[in-house]
C-alpha atoms as a PDB file:
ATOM      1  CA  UNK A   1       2.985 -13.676 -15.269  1.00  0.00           C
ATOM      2  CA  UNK A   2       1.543 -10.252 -16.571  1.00  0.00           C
ATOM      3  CA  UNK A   3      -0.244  -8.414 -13.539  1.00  0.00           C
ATOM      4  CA  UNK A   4      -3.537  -7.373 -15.304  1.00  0.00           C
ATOM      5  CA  UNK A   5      -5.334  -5.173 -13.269  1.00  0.00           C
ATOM      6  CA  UNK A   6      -9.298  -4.377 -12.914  1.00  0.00           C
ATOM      7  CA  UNK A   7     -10.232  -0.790 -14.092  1.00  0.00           C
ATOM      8  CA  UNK A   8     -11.158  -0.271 -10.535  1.00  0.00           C
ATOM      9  CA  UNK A   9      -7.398  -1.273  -9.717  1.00  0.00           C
ATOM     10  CA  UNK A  10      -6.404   0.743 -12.245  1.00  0.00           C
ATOM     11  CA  UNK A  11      -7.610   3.346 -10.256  1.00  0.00           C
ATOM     12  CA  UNK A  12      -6.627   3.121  -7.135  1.00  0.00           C
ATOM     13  CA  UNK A  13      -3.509   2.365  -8.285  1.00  0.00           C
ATOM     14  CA  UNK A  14      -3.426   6.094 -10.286  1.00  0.00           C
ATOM     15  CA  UNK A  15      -5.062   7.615  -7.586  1.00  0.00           C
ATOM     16  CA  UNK A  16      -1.934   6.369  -5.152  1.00  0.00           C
ATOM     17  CA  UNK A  17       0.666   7.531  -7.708  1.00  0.00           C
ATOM     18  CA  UNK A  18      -0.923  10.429  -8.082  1.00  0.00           C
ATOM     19  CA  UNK A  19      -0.822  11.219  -4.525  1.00  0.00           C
ATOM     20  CA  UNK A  20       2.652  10.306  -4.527  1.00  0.00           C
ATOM     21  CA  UNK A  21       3.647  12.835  -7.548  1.00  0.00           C
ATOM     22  CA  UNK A  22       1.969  15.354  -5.620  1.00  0.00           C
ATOM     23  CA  UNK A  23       3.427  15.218  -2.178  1.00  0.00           C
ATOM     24  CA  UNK A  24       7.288  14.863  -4.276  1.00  0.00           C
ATOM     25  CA  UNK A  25       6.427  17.990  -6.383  1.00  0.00           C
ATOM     26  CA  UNK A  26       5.512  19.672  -2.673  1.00  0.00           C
ATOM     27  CA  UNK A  27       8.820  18.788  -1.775  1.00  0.00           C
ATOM     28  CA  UNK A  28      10.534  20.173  -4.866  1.00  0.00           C
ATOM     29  CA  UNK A  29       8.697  23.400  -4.775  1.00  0.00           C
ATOM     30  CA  UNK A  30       9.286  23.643  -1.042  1.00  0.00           C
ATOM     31  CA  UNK A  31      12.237  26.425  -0.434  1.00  0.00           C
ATOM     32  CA  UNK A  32      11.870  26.211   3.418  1.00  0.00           C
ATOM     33  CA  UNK A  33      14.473  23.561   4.665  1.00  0.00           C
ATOM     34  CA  UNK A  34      12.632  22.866   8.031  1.00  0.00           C
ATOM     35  CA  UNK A  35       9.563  21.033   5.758  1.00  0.00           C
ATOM     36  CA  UNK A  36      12.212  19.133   3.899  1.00  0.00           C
ATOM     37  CA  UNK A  37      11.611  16.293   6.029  1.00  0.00           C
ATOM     38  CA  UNK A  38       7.880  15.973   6.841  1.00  0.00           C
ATOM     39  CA  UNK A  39       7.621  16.215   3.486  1.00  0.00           C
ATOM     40  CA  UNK A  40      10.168  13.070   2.499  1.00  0.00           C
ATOM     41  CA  UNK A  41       8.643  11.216   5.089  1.00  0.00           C
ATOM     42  CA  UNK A  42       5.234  12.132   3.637  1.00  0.00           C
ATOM     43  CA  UNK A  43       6.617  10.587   0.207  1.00  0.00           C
ATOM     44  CA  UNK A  44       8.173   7.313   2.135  1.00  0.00           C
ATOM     45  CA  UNK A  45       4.632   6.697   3.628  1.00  0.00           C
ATOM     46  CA  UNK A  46       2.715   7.336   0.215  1.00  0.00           C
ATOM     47  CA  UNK A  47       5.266   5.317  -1.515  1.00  0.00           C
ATOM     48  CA  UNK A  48       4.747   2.348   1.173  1.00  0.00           C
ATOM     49  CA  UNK A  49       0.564   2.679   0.368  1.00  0.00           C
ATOM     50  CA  UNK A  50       1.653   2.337  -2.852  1.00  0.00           C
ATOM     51  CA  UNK A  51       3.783  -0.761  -3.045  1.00  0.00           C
ATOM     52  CA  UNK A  52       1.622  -2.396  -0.488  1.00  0.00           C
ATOM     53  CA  UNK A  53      -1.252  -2.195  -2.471  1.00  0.00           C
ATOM     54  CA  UNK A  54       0.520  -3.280  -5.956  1.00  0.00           C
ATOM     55  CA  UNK A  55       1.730  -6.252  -3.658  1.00  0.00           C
ATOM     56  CA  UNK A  56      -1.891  -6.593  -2.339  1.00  0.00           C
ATOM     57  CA  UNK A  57      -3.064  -7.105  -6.347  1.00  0.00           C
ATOM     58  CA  UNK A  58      -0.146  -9.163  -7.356  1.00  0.00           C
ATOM     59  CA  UNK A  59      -0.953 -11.819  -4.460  1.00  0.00           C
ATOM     60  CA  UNK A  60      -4.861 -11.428  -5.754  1.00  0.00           C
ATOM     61  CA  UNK A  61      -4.111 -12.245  -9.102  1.00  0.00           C
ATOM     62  CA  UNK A  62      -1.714 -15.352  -8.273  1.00  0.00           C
ATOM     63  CA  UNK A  63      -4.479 -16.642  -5.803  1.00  0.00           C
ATOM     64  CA  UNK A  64      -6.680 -16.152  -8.807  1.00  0.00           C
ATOM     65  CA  UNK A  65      -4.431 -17.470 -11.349  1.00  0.00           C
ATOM     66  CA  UNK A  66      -3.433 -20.790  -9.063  1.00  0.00           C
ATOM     67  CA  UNK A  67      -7.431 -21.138  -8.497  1.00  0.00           C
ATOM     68  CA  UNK A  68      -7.816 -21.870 -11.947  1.00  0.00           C
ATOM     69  CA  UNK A  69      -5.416 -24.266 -12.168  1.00  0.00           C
END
């Protein structure tokens, strides 16, 4: 099944991987080894917003999709 998402999920879903990109580039740009790993574990948690709200879509569009049935 194709996850088809809302233009408001749309988004949200930008806006996460947008924060994501940002926080990542941080850590690129970041020379001072001591940030290094506040900033990965900055990443991890954006990354873990992100999936859990893809998730939190994909289960709304099955209980939508099995609704119909």
């Amino acid at each position: 099944m194709q996850l088809r998402l809302t233009p408001e999920q749309n988004d949200e879903k930008r806006e996460a991987e947008l924060a994501v990109k940002e926080v990542e580039d941080e850590l690129q740009a970041e020379t001072d080894e001591s940030k290094h790993d506040a900033l990965k574990a900055e990443v991890a948690g954006r990354k873990e917003k992100l999936t859990t709200l893809i998730e939190g879509f994909q289960v709304s569009t099955l209980q939508k999709h099995l609704y119909c049935l």
